[in-house]
C-alpha atoms as a PDB file:
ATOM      1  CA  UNK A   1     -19.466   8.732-188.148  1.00  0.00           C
ATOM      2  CA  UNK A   2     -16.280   9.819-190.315  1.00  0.00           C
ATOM      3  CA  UNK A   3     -15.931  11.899-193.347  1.00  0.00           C
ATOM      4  CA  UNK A   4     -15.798   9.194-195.829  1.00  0.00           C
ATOM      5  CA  UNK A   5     -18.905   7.081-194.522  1.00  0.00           C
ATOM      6  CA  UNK A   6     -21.001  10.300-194.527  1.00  0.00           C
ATOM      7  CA  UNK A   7     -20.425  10.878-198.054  1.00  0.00           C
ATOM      8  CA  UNK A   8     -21.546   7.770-198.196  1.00  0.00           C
ATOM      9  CA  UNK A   9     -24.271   7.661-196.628  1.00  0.00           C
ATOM     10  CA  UNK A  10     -25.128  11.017-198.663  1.00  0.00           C
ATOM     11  CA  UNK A  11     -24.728   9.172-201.640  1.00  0.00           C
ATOM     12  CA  UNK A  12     -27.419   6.430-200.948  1.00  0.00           C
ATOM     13  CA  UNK A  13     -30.018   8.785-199.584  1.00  0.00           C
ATOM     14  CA  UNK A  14     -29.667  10.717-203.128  1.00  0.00           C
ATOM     15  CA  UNK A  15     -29.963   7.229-205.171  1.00  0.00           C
ATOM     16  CA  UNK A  16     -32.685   6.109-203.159  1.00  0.00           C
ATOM     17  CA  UNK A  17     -34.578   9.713-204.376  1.00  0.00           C
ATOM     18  CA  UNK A  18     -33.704   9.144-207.953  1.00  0.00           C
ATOM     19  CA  UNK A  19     -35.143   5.533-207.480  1.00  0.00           C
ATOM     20  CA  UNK A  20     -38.307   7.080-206.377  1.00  0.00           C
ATOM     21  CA  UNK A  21     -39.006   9.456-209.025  1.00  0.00           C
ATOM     22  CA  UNK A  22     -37.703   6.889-211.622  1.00  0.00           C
ATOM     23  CA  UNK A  23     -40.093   4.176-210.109  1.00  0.00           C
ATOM     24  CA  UNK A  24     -43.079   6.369-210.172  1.00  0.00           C
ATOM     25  CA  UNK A  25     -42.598   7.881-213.845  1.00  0.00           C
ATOM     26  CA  UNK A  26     -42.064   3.919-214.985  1.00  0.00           C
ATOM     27  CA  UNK A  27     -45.397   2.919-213.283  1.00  0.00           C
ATOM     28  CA  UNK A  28     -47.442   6.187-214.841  1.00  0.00           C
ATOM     29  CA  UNK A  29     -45.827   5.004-218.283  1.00  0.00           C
ATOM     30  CA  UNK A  30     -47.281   1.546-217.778  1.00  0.00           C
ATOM     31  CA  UNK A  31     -50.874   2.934-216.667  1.00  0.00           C
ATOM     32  CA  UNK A  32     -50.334   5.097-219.852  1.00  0.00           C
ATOM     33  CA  UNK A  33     -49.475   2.638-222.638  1.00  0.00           C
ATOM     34  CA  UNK A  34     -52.883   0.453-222.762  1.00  0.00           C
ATOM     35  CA  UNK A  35     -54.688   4.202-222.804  1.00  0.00           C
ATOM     36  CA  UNK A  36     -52.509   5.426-225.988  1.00  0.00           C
ATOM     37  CA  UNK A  37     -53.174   1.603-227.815  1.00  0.00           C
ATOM     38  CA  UNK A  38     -56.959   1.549-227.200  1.00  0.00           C
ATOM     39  CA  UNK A  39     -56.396   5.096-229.581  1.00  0.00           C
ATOM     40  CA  UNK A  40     -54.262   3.435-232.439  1.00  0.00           C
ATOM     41  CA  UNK A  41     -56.861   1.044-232.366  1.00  0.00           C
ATOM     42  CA  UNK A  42     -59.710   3.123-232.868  1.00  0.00           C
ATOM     43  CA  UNK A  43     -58.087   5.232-235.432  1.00  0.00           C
ATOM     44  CA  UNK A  44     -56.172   2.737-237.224  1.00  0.00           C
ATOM     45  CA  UNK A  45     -59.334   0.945-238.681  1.00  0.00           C
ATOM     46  CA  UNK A  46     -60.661   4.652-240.031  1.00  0.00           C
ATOM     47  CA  UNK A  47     -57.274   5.406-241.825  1.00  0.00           C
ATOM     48  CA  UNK A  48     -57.078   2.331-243.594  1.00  0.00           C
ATOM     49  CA  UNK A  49     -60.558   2.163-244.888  1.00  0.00           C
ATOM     50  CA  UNK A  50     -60.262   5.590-246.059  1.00  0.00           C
ATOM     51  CA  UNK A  51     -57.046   4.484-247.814  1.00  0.00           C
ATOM     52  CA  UNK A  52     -58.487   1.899-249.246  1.00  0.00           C
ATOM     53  CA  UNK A  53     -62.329   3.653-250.451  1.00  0.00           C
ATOM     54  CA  UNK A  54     -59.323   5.893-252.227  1.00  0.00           C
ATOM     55  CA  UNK A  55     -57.568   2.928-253.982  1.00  0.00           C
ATOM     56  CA  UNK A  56     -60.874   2.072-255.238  1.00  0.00           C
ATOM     57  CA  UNK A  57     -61.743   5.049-256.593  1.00  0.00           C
ATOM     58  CA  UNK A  58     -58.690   5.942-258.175  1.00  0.00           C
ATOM     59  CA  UNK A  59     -58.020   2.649-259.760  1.00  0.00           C
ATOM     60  CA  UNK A  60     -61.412   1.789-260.986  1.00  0.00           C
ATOM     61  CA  UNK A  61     -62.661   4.711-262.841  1.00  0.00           C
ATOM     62  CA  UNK A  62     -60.610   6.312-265.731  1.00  0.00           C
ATOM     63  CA  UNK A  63     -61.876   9.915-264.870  1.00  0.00           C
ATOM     64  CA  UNK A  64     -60.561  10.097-261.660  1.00  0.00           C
ATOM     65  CA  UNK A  65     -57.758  13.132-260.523  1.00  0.00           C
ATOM     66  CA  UNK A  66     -55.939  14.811-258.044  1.00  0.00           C
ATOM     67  CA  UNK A  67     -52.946  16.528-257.160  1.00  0.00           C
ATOM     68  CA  UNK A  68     -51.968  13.966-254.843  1.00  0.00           C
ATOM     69  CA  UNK A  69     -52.000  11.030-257.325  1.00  0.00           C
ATOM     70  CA  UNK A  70     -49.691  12.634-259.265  1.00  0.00           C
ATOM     71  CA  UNK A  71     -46.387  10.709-259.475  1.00  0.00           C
ATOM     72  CA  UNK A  72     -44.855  13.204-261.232  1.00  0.00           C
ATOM     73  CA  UNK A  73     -45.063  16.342-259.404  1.00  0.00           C
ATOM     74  CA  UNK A  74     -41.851  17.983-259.813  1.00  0.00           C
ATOM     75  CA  UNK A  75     -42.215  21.459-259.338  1.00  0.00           C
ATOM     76  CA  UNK A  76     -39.834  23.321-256.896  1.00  0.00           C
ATOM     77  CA  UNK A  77     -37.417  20.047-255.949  1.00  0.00           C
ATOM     78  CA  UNK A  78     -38.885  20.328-252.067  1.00  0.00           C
ATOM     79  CA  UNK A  79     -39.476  17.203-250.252  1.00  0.00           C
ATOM     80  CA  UNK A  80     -41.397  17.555-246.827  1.00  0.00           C
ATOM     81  CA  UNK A  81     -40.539  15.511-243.981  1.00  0.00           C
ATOM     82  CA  UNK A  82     -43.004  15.776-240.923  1.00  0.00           C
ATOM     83  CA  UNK A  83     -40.919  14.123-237.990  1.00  0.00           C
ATOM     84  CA  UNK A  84     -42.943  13.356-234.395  1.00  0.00           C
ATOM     85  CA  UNK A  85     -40.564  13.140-231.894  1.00  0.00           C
ATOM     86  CA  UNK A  86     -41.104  13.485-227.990  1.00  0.00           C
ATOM     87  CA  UNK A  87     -42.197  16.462-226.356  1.00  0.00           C
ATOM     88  CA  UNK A  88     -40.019  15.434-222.611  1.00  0.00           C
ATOM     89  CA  UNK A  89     -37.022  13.558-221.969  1.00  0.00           C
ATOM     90  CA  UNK A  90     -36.396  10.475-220.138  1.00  0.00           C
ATOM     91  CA  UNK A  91     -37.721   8.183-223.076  1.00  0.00           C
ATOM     92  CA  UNK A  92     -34.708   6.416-223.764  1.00  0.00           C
ATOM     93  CA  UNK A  93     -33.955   5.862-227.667  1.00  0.00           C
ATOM     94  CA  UNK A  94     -37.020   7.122-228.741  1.00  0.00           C
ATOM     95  CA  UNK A  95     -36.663  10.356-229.989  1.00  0.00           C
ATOM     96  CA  UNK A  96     -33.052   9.607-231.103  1.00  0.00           C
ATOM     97  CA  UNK A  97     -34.026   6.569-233.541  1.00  0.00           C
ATOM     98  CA  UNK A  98     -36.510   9.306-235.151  1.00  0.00           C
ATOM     99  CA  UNK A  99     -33.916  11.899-235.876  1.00  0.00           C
ATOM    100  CA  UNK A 100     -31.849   9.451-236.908  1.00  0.00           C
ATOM    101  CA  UNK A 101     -34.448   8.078-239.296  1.00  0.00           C
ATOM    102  CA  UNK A 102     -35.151  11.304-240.557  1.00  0.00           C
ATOM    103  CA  UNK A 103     -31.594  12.443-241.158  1.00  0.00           C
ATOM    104  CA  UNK A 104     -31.118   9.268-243.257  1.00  0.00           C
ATOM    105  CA  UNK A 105     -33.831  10.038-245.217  1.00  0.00           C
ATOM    106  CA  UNK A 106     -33.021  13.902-245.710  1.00  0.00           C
ATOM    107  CA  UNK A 107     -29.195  12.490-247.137  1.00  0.00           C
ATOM    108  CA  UNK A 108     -31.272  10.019-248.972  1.00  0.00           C
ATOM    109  CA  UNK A 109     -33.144  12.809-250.716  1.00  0.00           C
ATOM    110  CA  UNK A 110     -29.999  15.371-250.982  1.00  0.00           C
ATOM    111  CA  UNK A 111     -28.255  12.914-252.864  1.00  0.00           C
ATOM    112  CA  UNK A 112     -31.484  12.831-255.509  1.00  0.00           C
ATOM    113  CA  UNK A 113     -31.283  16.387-255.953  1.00  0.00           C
ATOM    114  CA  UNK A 114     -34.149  16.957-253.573  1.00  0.00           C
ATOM    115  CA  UNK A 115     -34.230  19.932-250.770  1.00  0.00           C
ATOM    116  CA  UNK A 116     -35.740  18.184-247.935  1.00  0.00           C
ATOM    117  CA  UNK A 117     -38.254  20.598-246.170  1.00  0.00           C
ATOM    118  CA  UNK A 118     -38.629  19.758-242.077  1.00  0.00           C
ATOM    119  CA  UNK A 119     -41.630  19.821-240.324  1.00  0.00           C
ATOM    120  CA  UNK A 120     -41.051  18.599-236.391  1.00  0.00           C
ATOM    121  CA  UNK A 121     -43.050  17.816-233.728  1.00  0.00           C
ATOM    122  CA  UNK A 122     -42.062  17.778-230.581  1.00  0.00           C
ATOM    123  CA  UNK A 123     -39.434  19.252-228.341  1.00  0.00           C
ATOM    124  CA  UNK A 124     -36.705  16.887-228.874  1.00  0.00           C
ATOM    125  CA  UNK A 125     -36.528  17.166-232.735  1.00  0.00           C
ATOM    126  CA  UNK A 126     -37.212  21.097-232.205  1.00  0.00           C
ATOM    127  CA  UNK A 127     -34.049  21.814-230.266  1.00  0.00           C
ATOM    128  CA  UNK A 128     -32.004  18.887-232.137  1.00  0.00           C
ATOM    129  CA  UNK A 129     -32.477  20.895-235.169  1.00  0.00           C
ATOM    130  CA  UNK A 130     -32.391  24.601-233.830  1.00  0.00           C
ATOM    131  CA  UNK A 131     -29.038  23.422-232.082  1.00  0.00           C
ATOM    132  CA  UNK A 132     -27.083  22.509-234.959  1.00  0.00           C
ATOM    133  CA  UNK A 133     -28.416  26.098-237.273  1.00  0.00           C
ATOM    134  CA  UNK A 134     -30.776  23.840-239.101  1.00  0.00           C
ATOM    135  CA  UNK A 135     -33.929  25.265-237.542  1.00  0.00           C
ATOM    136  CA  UNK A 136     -36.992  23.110-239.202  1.00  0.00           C
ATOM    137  CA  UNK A 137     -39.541  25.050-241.368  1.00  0.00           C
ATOM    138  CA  UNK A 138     -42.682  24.270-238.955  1.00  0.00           C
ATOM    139  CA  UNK A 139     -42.397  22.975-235.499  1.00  0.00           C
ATOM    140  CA  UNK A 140     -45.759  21.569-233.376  1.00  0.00           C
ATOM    141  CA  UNK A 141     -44.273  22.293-229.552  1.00  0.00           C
ATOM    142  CA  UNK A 142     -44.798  21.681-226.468  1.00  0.00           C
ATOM    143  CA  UNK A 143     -48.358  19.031-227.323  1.00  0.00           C
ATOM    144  CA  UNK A 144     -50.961  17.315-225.253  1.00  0.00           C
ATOM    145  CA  UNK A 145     -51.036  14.003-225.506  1.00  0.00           C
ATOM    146  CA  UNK A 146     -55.287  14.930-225.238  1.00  0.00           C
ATOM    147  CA  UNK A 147     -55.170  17.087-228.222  1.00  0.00           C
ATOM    148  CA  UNK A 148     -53.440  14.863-231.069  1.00  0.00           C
ATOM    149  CA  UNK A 149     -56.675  14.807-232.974  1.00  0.00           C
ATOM    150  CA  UNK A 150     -56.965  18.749-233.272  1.00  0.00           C
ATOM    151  CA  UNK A 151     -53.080  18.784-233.677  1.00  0.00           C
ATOM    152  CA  UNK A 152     -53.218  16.176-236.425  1.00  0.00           C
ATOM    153  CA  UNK A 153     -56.067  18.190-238.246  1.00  0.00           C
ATOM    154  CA  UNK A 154     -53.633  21.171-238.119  1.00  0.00           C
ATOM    155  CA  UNK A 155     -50.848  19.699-239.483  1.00  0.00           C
ATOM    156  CA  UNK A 156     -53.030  18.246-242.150  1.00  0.00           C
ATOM    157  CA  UNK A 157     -54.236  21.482-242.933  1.00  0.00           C
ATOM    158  CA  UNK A 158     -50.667  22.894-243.628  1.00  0.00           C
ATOM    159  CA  UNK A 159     -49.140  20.349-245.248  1.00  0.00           C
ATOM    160  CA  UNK A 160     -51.804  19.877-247.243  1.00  0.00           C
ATOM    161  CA  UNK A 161     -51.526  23.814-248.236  1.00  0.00           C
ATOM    162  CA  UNK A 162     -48.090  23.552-249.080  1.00  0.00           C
ATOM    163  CA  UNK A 163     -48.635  20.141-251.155  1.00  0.00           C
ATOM    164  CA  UNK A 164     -51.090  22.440-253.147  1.00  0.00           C
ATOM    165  CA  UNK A 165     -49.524  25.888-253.371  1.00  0.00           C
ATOM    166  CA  UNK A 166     -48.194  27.039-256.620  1.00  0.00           C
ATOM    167  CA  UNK A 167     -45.591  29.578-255.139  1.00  0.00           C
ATOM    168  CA  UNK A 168     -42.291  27.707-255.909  1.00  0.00           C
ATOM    169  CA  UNK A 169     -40.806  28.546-252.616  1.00  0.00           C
ATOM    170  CA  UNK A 170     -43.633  27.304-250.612  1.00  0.00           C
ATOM    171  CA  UNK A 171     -44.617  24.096-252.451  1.00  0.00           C
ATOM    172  CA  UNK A 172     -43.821  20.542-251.818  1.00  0.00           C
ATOM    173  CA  UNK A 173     -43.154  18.012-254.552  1.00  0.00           C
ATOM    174  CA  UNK A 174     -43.710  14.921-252.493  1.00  0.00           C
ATOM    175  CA  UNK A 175     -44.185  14.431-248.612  1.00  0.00           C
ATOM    176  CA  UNK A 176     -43.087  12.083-245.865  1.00  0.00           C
ATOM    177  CA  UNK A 177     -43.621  10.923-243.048  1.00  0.00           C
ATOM    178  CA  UNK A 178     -41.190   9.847-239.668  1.00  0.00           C
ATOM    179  CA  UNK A 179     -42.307   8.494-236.837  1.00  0.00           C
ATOM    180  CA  UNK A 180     -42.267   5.239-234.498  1.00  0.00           C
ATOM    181  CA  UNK A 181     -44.889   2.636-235.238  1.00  0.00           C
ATOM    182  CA  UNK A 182     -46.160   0.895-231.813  1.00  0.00           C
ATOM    183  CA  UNK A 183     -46.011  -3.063-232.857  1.00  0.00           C
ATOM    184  CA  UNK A 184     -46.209  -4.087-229.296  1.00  0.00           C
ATOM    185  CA  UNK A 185     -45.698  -3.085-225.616  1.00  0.00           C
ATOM    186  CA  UNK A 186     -42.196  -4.446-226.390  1.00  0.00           C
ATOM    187  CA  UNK A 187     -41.444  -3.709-230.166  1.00  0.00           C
ATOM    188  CA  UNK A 188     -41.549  -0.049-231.999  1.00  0.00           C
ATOM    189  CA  UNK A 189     -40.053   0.797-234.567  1.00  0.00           C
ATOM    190  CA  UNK A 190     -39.166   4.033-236.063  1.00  0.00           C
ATOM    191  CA  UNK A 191     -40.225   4.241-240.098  1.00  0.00           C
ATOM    192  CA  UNK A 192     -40.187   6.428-242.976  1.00  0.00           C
ATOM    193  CA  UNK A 193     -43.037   6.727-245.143  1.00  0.00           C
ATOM    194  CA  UNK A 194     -44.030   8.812-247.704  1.00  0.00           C
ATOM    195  CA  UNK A 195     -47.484   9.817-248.206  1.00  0.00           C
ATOM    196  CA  UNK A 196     -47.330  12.153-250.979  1.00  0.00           C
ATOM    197  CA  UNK A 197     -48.045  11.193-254.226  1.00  0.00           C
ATOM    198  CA  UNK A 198     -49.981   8.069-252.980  1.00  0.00           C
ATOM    199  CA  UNK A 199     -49.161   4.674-254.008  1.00  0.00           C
ATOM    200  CA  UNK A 200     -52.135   2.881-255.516  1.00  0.00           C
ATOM    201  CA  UNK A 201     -53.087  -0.840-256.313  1.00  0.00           C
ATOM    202  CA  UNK A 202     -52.562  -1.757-260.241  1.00  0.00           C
ATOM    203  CA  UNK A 203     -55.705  -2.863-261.372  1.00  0.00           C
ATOM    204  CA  UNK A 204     -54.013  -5.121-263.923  1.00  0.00           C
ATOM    205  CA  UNK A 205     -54.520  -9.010-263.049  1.00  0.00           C
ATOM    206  CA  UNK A 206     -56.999  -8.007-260.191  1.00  0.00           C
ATOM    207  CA  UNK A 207     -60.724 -10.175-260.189  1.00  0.00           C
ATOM    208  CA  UNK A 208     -63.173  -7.162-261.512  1.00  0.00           C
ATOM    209  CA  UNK A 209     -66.076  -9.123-259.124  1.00  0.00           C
ATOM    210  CA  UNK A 210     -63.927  -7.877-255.721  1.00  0.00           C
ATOM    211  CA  UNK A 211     -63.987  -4.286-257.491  1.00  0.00           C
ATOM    212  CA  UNK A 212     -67.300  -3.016-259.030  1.00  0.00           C
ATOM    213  CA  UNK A 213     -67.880  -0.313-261.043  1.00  0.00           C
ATOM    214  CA  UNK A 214     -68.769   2.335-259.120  1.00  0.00           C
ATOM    215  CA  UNK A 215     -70.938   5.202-259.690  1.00  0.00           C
ATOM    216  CA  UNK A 216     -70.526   8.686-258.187  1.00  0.00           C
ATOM    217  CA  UNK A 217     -72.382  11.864-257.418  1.00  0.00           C
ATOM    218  CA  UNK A 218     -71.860  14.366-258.334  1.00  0.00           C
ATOM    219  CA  UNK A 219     -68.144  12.747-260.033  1.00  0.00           C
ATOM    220  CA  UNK A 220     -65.075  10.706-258.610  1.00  0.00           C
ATOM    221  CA  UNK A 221     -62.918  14.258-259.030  1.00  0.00           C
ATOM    222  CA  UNK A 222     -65.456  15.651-256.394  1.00  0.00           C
ATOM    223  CA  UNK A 223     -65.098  12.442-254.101  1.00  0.00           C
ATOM    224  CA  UNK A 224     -61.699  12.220-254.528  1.00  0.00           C
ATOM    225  CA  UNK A 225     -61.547  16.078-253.375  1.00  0.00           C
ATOM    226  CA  UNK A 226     -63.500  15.523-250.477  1.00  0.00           C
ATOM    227  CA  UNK A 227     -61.331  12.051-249.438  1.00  0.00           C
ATOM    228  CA  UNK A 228     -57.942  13.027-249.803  1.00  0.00           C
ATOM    229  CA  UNK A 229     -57.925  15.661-247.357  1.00  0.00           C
ATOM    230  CA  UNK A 230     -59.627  13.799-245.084  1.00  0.00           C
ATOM    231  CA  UNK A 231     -57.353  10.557-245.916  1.00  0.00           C
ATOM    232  CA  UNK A 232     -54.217  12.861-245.026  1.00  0.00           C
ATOM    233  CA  UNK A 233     -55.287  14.160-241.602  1.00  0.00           C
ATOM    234  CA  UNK A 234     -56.000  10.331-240.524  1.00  0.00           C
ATOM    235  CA  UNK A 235     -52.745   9.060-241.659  1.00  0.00           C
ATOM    236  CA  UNK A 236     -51.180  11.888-239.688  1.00  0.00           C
ATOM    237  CA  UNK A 237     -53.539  11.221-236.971  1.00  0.00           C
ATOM    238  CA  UNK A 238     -53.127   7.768-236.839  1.00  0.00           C
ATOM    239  CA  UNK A 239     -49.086   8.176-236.678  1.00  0.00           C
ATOM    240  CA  UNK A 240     -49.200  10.603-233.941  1.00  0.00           C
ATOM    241  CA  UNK A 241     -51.301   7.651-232.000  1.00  0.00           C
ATOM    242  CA  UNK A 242     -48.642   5.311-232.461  1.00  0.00           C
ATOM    243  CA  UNK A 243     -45.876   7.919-231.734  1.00  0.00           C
ATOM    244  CA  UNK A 244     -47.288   8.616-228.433  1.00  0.00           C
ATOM    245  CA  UNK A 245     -48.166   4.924-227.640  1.00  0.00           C
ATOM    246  CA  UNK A 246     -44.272   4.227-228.447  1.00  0.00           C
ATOM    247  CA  UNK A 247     -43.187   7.224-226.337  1.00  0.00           C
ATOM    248  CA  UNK A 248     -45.052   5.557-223.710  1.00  0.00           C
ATOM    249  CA  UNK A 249     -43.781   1.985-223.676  1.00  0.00           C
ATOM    250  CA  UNK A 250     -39.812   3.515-224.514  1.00  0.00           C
ATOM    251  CA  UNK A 251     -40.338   5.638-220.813  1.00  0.00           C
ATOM    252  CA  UNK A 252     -41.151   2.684-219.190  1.00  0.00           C
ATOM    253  CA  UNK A 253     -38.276   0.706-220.391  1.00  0.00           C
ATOM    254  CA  UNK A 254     -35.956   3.748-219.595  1.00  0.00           C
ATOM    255  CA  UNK A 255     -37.402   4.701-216.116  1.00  0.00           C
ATOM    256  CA  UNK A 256     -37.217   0.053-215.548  1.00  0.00           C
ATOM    257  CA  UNK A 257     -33.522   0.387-216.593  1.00  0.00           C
ATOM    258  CA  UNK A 258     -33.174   3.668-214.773  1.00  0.00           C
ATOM    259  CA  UNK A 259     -34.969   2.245-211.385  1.00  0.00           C
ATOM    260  CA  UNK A 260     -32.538  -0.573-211.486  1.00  0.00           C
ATOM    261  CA  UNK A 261     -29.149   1.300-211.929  1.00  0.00           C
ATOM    262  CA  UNK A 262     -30.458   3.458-209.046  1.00  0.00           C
ATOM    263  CA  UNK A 263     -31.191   0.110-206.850  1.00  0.00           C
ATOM    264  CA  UNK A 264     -27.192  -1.191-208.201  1.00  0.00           C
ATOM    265  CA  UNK A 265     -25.983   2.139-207.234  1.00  0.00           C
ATOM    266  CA  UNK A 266     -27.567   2.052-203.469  1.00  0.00           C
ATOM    267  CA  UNK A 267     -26.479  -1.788-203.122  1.00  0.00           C
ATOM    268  CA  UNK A 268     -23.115  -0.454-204.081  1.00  0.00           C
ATOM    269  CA  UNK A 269     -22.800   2.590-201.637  1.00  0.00           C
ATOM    270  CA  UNK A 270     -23.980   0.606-198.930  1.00  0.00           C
ATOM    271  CA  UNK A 271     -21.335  -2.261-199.222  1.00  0.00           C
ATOM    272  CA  UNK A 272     -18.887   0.632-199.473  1.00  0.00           C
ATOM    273  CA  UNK A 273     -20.172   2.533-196.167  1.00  0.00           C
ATOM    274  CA  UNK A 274     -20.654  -0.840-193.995  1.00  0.00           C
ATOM    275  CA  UNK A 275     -16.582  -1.610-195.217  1.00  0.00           C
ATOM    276  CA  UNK A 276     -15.559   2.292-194.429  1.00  0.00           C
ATOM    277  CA  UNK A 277     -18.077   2.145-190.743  1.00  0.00           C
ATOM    278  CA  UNK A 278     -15.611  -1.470-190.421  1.00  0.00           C
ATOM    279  CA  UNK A 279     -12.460   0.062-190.827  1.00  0.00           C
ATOM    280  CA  UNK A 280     -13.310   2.770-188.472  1.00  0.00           C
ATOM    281  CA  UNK A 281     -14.444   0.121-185.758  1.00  0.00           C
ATOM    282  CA  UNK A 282     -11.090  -1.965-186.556  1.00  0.00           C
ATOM    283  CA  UNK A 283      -8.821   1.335-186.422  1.00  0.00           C
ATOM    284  CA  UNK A 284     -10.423   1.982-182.793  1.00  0.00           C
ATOM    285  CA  UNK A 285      -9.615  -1.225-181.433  1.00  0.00           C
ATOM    286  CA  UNK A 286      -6.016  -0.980-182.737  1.00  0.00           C
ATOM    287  CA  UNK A 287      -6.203   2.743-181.204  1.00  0.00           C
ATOM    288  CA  UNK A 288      -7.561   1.214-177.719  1.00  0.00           C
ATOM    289  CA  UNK A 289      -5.161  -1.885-178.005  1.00  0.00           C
ATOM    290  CA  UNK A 290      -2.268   0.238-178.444  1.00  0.00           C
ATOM    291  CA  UNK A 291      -2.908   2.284-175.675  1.00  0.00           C
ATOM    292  CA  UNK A 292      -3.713  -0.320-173.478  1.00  0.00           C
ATOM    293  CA  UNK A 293      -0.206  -1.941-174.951  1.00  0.00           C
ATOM    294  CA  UNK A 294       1.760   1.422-174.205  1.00  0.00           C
ATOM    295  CA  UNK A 295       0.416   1.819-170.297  1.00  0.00           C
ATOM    296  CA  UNK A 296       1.497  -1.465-169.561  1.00  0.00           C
ATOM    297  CA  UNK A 297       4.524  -1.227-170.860  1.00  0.00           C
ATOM    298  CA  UNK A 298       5.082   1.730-168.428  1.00  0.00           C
ATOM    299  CA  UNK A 299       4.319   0.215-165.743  1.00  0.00           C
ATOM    300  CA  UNK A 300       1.279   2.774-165.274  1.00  0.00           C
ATOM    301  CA  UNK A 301      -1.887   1.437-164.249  1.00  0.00           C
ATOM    302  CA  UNK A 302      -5.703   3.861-164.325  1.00  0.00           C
ATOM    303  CA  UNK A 303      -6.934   5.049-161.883  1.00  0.00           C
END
């Protein structure tokens, strides 16, 4: 075997490696993704009745009130932005399109007069940010995909802390959120939300028999305090559900994508070591010829 068809040959045995690992991280992804839906779907229907019992109560009492319903809270000029990013690599675009989201939205704020605040989860946004002397206020790294209820309390907790706090250094004026919404096994798509202060229905023009008066105990202030806390941590829940469902499906397009450039790459090295094992065949038969040529030509014969 010459030089050239062992490299080769050394080339194909590394692809066909790569293939494996990239075929066996896309096929865990796929056994994965149904998993991390069956949890947006069980959490999704919580968040948005909570969302709207809130809408209700806000809008159809005159009484009711909370820091978060607030639309003017300016205070300290500091917007938070919690971005969920992906705690590994090989996820394709996925982590990428949520920077990028994020960024746009921290320029967005910037040029209101705004200080955007970061709040990352995730290694990916983590080291994005600590890389370019921007490290983020809060970070939530490494995660386990099994503990994104408990992590999603905790960041509920904090944010909701800092939403509150009346040291100007510490408090936020509004809050958002960033993070890829899982539409299908095919579509996500990376949004920007804000959360804080909450957008309500106008009651104006609205049928008063959908919405009945409603009576509370001990008041709608006290329901509304027990509600909105509550009505954070699911949103943030809820978002870190669809994150991880989105990670999921963007692996196993990566690791498909990946499997196949590995499966181009052997196809390729293997046309290129059959045409160098060829040449070495043809340029022993011209050796063997030519020898053959030069003894008779001597008049030698072997003995």
């Amino acid at each position: 075997m010459g030089a050239q068809q062992r490299i080769y040959k050394q080339r194909i045995g590394s692809a066909q490696g790569m293939k494996k690992i990239f075929k066996a991280k896309e096929m865990v992804a796929a056994s994965r993704i149904s998993k991390a839906h069956a949890r947006v779907l069980a959490t999704t229907p919580y968040a948005d009745a909570i969302t709207q019992a809130i809408g209700s109560v806000a809008t159809h009492t005159q009484d009711a009130e909370h820091p978060f319903l607030l639309q003017d809270r300016a205070q300290s000029g500091r917007a938070g932005i919690l971005l969920i990013t992906a705690d590994r690599g090989m996820t394709g675009s996925y982590s990428h399109n949520a920077i990028r989201t994020a960024e746009e939205l921290a320029n967005t704020l910037r040029e209101e007069g705004k200080t955007p605040v970061l709040y990352v989860v995730g290694r990916k946004g983590e080291t994005y940010f600590s890389f370019r002397n921007r490290p983020p206020h809060q970070s939530w790294a490494p995660y386990h995909e099994t503990q994104l209820g408990s992590l999603g309390q905790e960041i509920g907790h904090r944010l909701s802390a800092d939403l509150l706090s009346e040291d100007p250094d510490v408090h936020l004026d509004e809050l958002y959120l960033v993070g890829t919404r899982f539409l299908s096994r095919f579509r996500q798509e990376a949004r920007a939300s804000r959360l804080v202060p909450m957008e309500l229905m106008d009651a104006e023009g609205v049928d008063t028999t959908a919405f009945p008066l409603y009576e509370f105990t001990p008041d709608p202030a006290a329901v509304l305090e027990e509600l909105i806390p509550r009505y954070v941590e699911s949103r943030i829940v809820n978002l870190l559900m669809q994150s991880m469902a989105s990670e999921h499906a963007a692996t196993q397009r990566a690791m498909k994508t990946a499997t196949d450039n590995a499966q181009t790459q052997i196809e390729k090295f293997t046309r290129l070591a059959n045409a160098a094992r060829q040449a070495e065949i043809t340029q022993e038969i011209s050796e063997i010829v030519g020898g053959a040529g030069a003894l008779s030509g001597s008049g030698r014969t072997e003995r």
